[in-house]
C-alpha atoms as a PDB file:
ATOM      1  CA  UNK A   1      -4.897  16.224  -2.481  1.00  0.00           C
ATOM      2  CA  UNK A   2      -3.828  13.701  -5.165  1.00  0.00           C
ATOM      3  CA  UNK A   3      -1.870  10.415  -4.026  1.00  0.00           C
ATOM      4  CA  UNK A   4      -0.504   7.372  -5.340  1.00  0.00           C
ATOM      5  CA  UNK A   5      -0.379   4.303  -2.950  1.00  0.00           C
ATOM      6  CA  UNK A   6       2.130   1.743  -3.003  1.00  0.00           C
ATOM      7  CA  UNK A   7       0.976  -0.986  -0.987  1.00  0.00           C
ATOM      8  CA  UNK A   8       1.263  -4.909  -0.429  1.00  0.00           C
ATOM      9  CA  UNK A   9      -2.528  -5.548   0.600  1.00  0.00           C
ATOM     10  CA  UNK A  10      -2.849  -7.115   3.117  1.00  0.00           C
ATOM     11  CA  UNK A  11      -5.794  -6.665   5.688  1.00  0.00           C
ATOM     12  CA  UNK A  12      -4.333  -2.932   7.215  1.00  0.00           C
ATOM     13  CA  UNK A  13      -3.314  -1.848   3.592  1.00  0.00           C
ATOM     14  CA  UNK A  14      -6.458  -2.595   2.112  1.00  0.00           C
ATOM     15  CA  UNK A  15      -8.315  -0.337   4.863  1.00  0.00           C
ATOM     16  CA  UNK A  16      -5.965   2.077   4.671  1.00  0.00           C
ATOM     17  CA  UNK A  17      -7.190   2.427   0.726  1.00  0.00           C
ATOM     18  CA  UNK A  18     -11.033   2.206   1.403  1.00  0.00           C
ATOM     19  CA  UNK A  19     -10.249   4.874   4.210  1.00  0.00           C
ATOM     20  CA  UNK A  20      -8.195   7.115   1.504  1.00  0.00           C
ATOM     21  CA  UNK A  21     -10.982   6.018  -1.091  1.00  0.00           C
ATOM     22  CA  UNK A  22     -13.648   7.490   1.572  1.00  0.00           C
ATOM     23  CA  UNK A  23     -12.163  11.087   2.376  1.00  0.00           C
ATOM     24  CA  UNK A  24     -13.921  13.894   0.201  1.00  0.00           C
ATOM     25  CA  UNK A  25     -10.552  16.149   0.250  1.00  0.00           C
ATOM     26  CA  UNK A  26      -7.993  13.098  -1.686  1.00  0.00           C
ATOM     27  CA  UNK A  27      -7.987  11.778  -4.855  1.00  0.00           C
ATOM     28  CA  UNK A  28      -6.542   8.544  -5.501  1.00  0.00           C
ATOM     29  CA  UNK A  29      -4.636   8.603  -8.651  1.00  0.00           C
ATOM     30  CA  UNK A  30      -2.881   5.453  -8.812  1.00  0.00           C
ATOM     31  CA  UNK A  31      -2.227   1.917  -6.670  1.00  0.00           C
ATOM     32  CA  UNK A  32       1.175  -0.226  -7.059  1.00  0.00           C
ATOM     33  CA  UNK A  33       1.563  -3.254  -5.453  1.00  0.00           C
ATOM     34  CA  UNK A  34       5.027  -4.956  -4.079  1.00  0.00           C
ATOM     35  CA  UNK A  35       6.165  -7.960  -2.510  1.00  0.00           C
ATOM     36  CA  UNK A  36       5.633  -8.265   1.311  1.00  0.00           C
ATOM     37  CA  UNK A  37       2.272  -9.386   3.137  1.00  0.00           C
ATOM     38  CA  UNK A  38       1.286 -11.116  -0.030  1.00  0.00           C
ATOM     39  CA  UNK A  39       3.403 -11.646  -3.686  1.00  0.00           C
ATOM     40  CA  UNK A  40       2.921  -8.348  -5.479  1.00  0.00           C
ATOM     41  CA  UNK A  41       0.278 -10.016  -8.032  1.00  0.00           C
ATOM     42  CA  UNK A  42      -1.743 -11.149  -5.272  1.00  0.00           C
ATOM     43  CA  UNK A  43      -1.714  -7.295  -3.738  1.00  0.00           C
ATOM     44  CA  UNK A  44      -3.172  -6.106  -7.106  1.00  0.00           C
ATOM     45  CA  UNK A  45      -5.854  -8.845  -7.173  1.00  0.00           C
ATOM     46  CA  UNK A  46      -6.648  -7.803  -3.717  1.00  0.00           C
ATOM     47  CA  UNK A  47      -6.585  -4.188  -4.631  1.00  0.00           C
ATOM     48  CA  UNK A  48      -8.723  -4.118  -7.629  1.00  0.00           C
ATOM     49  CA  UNK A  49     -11.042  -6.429  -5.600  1.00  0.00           C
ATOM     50  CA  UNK A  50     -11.059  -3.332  -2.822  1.00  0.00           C
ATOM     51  CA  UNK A  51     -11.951  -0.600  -5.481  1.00  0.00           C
ATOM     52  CA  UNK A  52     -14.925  -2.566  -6.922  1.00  0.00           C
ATOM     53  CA  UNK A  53     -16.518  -3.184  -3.219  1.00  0.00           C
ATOM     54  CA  UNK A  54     -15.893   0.659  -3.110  1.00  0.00           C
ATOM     55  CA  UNK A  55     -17.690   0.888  -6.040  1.00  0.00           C
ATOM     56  CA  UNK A  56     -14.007   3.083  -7.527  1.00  0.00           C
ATOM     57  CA  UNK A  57     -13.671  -0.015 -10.472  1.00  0.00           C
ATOM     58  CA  UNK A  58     -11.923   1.162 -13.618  1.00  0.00           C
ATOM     59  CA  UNK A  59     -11.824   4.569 -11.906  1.00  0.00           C
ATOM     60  CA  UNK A  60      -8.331   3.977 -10.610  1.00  0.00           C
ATOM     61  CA  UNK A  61      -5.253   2.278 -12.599  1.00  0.00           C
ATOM     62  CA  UNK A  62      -3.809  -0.817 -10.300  1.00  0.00           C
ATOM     63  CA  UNK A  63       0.104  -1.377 -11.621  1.00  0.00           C
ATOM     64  CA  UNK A  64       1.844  -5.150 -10.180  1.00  0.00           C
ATOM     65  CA  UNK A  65       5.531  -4.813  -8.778  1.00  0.00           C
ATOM     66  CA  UNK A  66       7.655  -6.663 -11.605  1.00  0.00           C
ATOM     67  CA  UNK A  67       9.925  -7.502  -8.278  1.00  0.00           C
ATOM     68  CA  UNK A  68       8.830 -10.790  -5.972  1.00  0.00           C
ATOM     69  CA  UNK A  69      11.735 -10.159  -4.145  1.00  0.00           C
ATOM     70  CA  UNK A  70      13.900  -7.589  -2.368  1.00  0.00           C
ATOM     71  CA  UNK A  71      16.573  -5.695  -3.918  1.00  0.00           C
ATOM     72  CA  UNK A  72      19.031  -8.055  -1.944  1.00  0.00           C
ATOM     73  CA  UNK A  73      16.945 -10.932  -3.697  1.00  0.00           C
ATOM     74  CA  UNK A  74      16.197 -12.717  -0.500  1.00  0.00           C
ATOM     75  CA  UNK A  75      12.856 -14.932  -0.397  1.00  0.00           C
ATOM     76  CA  UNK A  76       9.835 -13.970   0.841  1.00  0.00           C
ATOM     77  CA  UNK A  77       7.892 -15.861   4.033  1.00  0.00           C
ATOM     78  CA  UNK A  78       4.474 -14.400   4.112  1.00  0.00           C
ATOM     79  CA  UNK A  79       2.636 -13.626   7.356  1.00  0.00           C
ATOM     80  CA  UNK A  80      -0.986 -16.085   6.867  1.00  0.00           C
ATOM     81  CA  UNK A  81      -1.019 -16.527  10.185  1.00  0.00           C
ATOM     82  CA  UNK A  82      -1.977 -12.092   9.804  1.00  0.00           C
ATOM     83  CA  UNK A  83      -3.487 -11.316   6.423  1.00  0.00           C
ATOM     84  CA  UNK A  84      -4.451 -15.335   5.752  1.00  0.00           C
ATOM     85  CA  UNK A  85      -3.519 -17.022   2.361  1.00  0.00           C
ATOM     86  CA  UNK A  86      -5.018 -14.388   0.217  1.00  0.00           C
ATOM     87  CA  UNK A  87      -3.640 -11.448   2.628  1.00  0.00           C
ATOM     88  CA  UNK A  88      -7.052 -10.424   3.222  1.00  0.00           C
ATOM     89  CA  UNK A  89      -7.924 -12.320   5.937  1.00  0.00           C
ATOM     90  CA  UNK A  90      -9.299 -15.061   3.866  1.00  0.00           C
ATOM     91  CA  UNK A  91     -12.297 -12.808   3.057  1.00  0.00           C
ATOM     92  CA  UNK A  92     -13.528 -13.840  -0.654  1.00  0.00           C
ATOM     93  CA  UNK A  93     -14.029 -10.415  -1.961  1.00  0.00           C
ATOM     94  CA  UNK A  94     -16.118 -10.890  -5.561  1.00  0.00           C
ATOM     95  CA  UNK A  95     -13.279 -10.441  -8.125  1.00  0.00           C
ATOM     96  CA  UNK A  96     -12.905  -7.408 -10.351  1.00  0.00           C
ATOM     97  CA  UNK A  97     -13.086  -6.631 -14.167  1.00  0.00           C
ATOM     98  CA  UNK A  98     -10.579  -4.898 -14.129  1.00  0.00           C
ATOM     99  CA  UNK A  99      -7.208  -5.562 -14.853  1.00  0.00           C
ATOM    100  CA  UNK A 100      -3.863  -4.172 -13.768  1.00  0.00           C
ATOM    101  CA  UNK A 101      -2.086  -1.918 -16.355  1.00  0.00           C
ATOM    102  CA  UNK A 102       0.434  -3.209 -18.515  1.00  0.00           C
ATOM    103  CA  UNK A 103       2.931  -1.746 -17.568  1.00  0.00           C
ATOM    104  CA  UNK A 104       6.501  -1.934 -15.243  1.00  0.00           C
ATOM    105  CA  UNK A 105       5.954  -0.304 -12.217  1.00  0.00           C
ATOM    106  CA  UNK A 106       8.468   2.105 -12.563  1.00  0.00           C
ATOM    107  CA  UNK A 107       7.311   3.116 -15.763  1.00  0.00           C
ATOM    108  CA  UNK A 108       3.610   3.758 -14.074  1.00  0.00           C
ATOM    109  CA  UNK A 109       5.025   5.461 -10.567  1.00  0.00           C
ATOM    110  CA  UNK A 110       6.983   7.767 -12.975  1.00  0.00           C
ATOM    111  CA  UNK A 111       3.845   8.146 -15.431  1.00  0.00           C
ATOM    112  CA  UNK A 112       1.768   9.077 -12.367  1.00  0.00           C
ATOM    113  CA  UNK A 113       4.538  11.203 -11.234  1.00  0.00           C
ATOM    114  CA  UNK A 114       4.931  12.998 -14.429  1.00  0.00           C
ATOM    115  CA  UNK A 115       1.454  13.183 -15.023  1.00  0.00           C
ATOM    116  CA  UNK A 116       0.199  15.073 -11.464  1.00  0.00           C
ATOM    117  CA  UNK A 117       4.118  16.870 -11.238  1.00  0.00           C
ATOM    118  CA  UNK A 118       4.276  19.207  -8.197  1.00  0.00           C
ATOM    119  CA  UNK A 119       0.848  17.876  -6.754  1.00  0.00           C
ATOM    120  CA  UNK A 120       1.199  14.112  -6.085  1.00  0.00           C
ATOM    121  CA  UNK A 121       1.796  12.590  -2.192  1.00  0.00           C
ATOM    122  CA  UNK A 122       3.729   9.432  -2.856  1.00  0.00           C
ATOM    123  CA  UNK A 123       2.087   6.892  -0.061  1.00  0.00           C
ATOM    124  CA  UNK A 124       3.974   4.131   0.579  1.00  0.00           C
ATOM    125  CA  UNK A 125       2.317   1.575   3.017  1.00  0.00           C
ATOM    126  CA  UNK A 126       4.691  -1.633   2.250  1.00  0.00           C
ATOM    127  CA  UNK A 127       8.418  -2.501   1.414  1.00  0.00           C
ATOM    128  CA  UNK A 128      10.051   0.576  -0.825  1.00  0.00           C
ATOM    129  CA  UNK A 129      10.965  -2.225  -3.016  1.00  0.00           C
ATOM    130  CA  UNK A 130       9.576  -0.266  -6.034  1.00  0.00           C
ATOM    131  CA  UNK A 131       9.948   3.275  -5.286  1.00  0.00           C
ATOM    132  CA  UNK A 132      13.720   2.345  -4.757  1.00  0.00           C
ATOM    133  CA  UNK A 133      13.904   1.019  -8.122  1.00  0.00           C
ATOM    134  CA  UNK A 134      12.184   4.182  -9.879  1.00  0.00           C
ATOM    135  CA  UNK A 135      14.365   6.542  -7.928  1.00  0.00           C
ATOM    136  CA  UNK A 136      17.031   4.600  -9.834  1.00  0.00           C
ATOM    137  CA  UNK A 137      15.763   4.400 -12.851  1.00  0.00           C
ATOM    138  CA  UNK A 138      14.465   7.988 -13.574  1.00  0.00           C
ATOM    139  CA  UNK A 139      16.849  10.670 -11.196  1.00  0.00           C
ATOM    140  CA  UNK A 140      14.421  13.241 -12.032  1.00  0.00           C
ATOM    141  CA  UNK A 141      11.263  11.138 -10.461  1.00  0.00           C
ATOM    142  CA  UNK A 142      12.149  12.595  -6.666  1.00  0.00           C
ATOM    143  CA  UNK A 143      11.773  16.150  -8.039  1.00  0.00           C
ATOM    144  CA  UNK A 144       8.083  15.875  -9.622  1.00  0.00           C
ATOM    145  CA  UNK A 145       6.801  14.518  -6.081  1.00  0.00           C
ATOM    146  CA  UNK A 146       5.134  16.921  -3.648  1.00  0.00           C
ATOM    147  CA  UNK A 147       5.606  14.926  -0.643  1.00  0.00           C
ATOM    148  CA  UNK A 148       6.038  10.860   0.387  1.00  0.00           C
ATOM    149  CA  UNK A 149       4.716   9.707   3.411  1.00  0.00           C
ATOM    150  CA  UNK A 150       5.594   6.069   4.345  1.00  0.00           C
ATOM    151  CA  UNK A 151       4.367   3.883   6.911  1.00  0.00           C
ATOM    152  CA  UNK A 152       7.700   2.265   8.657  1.00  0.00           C
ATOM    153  CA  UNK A 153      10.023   2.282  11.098  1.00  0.00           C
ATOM    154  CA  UNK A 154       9.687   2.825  14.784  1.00  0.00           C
ATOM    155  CA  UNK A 155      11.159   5.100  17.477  1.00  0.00           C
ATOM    156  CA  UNK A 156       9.653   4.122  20.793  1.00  0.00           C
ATOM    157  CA  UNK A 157       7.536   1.208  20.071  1.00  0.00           C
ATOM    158  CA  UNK A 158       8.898  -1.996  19.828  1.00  0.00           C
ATOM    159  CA  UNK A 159       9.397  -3.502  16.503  1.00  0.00           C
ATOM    160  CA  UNK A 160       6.948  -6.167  15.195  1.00  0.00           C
ATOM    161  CA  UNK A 161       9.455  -8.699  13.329  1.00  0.00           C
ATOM    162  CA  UNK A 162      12.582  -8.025  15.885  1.00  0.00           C
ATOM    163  CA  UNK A 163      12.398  -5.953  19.130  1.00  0.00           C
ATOM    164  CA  UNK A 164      13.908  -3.261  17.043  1.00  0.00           C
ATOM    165  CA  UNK A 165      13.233  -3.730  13.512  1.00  0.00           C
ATOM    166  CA  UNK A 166       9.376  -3.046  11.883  1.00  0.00           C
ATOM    167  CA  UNK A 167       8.420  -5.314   9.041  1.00  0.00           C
ATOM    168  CA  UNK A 168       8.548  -2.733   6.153  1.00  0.00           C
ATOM    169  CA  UNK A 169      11.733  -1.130   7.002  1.00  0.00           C
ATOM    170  CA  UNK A 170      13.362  -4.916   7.881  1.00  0.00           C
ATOM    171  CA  UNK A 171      11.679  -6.429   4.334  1.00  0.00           C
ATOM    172  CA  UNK A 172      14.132  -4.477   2.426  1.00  0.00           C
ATOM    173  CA  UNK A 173      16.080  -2.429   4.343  1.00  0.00           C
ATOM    174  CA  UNK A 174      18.459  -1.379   1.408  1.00  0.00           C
ATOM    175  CA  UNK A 175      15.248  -0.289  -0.529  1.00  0.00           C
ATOM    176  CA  UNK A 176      14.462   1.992   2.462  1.00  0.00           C
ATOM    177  CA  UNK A 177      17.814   3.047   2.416  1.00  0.00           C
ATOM    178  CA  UNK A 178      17.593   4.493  -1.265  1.00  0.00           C
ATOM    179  CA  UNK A 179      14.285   6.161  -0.342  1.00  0.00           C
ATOM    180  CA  UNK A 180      15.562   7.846   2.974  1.00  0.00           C
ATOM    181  CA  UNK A 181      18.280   9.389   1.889  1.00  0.00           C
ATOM    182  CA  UNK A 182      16.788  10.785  -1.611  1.00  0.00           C
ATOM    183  CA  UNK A 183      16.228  14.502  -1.362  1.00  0.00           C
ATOM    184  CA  UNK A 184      12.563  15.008  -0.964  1.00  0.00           C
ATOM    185  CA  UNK A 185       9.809  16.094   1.580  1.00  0.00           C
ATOM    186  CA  UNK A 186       9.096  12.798   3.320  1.00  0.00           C
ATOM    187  CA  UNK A 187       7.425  12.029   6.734  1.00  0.00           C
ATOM    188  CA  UNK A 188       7.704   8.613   8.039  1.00  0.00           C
ATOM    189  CA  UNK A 189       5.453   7.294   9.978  1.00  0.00           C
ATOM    190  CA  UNK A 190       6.127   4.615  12.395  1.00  0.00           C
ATOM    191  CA  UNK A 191       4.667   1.860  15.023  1.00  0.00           C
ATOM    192  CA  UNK A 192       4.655   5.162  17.598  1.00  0.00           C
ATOM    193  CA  UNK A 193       1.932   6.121  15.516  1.00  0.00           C
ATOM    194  CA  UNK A 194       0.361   2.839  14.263  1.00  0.00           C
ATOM    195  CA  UNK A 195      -0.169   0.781  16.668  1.00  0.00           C
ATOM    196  CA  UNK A 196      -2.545   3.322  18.507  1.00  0.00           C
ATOM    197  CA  UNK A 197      -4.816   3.335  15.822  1.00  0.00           C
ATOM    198  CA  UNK A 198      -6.941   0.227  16.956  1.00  0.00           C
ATOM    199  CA  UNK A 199     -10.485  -0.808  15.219  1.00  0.00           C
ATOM    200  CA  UNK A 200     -12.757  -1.490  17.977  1.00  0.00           C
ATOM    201  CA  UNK A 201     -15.888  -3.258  17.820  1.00  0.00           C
ATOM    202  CA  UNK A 202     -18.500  -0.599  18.049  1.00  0.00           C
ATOM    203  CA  UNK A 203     -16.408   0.603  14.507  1.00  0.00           C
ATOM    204  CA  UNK A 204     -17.223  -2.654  13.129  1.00  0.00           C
ATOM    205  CA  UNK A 205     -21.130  -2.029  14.611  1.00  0.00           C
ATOM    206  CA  UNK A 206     -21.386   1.639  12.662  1.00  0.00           C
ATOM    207  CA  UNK A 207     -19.662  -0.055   9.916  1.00  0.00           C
ATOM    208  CA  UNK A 208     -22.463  -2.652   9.613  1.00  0.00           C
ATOM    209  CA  UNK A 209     -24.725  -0.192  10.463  1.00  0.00           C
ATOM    210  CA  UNK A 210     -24.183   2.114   7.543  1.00  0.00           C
ATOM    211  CA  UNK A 211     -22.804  -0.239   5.520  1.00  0.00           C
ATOM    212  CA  UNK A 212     -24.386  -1.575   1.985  1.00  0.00           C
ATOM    213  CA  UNK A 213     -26.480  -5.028   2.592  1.00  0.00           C
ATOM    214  CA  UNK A 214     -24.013  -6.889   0.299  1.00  0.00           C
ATOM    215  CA  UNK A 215     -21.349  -6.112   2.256  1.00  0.00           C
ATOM    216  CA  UNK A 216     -22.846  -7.150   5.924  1.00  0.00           C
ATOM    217  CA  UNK A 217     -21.979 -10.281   5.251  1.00  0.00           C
ATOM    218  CA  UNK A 218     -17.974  -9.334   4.484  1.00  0.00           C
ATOM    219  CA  UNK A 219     -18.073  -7.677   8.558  1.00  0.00           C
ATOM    220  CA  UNK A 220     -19.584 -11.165   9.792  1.00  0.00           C
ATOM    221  CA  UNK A 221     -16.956 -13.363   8.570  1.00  0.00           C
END
């Protein structure tokens, strides 16, 4: 299965890619970054950072969201006291030679799009800041993607930035809105789901256990 990510990394995003990184049956084809638990520049930092200790640098193109803000334009207040200053829990990952594409995202998400047509999961773990904006841009992008599958919203759990509204989904809601109703295979998938999935610390044991020496340190800390 071939998917593009786009993410705003972030401690859960940035497991979510090592996990995606780690499965033998998907191919990651592409990571964009947007505005939300960090500024979308620091997300691609952060990401590239993520494919070298995955040992995936230069493997995998990184493209920045040209947006810092919401479609509505609103600021941003980033959650440190989550993800930290650098989103990553203040982990100092060792930086990356690689650099993110040159590129506008929408250009990319549509180049990836074009490029994998019929085959590519569209992943989208953040604000739908920039898929919003290529749905607008190109009205053919919706009909080269297989399927989209976005972390946001919730049904039954509570919300984690109102009783009732989940921080993707409330970040840019009129982004969301765009993506919703566009005509396309999507599953959403909300706190319900999320917030059963907990990392426990005999995980972090077998992690350490199995885990490169280099990196022991990173599970300490």
């Amino acid at each position: 299965m071939k998917i593009c990510i786009d993410c705003d990394p972030g401690v859960d995003d940035s497991l979510a890619i090592l996990f995606a990184l780690a499965r033998p049956d998907v191919e990651v084809v592409g990571i964009s970054t947007s505005v939300g638990n960090v500024t979308a520049k620091q997300g691609a930092d952060n990401a590239l950072r993520i494919l070298k200790l995955a040992g995936m640098e230069h493997k995998i193109p990184v493209c920045v969201g040209g947006a810092e803000q919401p479609l509505n334009g609103d600021e941003v207040d980033f959650p440190e006291f989550i993800h930290g200053k650098n989103g990553i829990g203040n982990v100092e990952l060792p930086p990356s030679d690689q650099k993110p594409v040159d590129m506008d995202v929408c250009d990319f998400l549509y180049q990836i799009a074009s490029e994998n047509e019929g085959e590519l999961v569209l992943v989208t773990l953040g604000r739908m800041t920039n898929i919003a904006k290529t749905i607008k841009r190109y009205p053919d992008f919706a009909g080269k993607i297989k399927k989209v599958v976005s972390m946001g919203g919730t049904v039954l759990a509570t919300g984690n930035v109102s009783p009732v509204v989940e921080a993707n989904i409330g970040g840019d809601p009129e982004a969301a809105d765009i993506v919703v109703q566009t005509p396309w295979d999507m599953t959403m998938v909300g706190l319900d789901v999320t917030l059963k999935t907990i990392l426990r610390k005999e995980d972090l044991e077998y992690a350490e256990k199995y885990c490169r020496e280099e990196c022991k340190e990173q599970i300490h800390s």
